[in-house]
Protein backbone atom coordinates (compact mmCIF):
# COMPACT_ATOMS: atom_id res chain seq x y z
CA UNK A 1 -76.61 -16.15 36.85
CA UNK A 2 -75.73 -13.04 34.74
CA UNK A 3 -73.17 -10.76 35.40
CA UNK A 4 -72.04 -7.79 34.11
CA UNK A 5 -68.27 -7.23 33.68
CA UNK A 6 -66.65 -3.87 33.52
CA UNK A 7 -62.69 -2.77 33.68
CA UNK A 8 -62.07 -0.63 36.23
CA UNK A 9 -58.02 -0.86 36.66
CA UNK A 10 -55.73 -2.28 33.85
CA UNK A 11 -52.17 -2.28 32.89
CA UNK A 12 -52.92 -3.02 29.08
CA UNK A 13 -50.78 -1.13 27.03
CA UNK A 14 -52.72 2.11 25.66
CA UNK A 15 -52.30 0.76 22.27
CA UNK A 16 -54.72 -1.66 22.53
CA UNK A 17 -57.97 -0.64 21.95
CA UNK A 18 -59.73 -2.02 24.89
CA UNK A 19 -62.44 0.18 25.05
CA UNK A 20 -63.72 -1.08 21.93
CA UNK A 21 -63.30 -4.84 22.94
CA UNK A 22 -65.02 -4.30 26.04
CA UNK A 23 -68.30 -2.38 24.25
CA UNK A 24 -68.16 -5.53 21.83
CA UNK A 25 -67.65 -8.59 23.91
CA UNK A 26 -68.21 -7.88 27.56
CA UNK A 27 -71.70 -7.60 27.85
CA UNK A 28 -72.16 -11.25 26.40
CA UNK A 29 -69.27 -12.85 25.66
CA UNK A 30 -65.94 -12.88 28.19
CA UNK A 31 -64.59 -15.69 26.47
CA UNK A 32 -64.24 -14.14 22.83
CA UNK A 33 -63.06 -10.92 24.71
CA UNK A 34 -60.59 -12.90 26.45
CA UNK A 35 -59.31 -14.57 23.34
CA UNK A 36 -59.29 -10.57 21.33
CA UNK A 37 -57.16 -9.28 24.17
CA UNK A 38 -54.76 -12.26 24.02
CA UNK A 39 -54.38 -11.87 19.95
CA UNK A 40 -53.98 -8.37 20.35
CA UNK A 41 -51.16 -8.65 23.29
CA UNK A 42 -49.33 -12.09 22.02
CA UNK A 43 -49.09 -9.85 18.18
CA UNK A 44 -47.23 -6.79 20.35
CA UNK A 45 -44.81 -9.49 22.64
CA UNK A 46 -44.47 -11.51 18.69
CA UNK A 47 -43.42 -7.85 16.95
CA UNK A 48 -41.17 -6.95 20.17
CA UNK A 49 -39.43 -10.25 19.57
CA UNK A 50 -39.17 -9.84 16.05
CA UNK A 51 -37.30 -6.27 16.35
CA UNK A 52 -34.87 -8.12 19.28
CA UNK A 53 -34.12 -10.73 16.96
CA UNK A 54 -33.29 -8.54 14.07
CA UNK A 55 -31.14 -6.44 15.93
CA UNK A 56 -28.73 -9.38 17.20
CA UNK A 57 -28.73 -11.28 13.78
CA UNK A 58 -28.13 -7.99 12.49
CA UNK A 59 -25.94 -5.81 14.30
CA UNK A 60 -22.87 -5.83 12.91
CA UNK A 61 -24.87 -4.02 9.65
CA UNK A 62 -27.02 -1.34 11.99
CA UNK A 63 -25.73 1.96 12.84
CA UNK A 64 -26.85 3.06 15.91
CA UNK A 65 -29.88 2.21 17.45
CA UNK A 66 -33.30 1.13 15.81
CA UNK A 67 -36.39 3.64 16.26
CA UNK A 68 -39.93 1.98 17.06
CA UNK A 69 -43.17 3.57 18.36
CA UNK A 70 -44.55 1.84 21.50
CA UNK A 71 -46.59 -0.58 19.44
CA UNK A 72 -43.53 -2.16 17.32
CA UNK A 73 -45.08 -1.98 14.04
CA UNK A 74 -43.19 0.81 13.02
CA UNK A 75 -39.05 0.76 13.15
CA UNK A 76 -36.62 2.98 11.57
CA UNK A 77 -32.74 2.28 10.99
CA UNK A 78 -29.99 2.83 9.21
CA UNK A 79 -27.62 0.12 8.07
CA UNK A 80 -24.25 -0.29 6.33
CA UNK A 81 -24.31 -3.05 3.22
CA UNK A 82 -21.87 -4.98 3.38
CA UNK A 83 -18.87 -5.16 1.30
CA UNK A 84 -19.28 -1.41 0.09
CA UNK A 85 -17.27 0.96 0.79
CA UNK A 86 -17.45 5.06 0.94
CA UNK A 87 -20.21 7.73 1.88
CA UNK A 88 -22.99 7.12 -0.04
C-alpha cells in the first residue's frame, strides 16, 4: 500500500533543512529520510558536546563565556595562554 508522508508539526531545530529532506526522500524513501535527519541531528548533539567539553577541559584558560550560533559550528572566545604574563 502506498502512502504519502508529509510533516505537519515538528520540533526540529530550524537549522536543519527539513524542507529539503522531505522534497528529496519522502515521497519514496522514509527510511533514507529517516537516516538524513538522524546524521543531521546526532552532528548538532556531537558539536554541542564538543563545545561542553572544551569549555571544562579548558576553563581555567577562557575568559568569559564562549559565543556560538544555534547550530554550534561557529564559536568565538577569548583565552589567556598560559604562563604569559601582561596585556597583550
Amino acid at each position: 500500500e502506498f502512502r504519502e508522508f508529509r510533516i505537519l508539526r515538528h520540533s526540529i531545530p530550524p537549522f536543519i533543512p527539513l524542507e529539503r529532506l522531505s522534497r528529496e526522500f519522502l515521497p519514496s524513501d522514509l527510511r533514507g529520510f529517516l537516516d538524513a535527519l538522524f546524521q543531521h541531528l546526532n552532528a548538532f548533539v556531537g558539536r554541542r558536546r564538543q563545545l561542553e567539553q572544551f569549555q571544562e577541559e579548558f576553563s581555567e584558560w577562557l575568559e568569559g563565556i564562549p559565543q556560538r550560533n544555534s547550530l554550534c559550528n561557529l564559536l568565538s572566545f577569548r583565552c589567556r595562554i598560559p604562563g604569559k604574563s601582561g596585556n597583550s
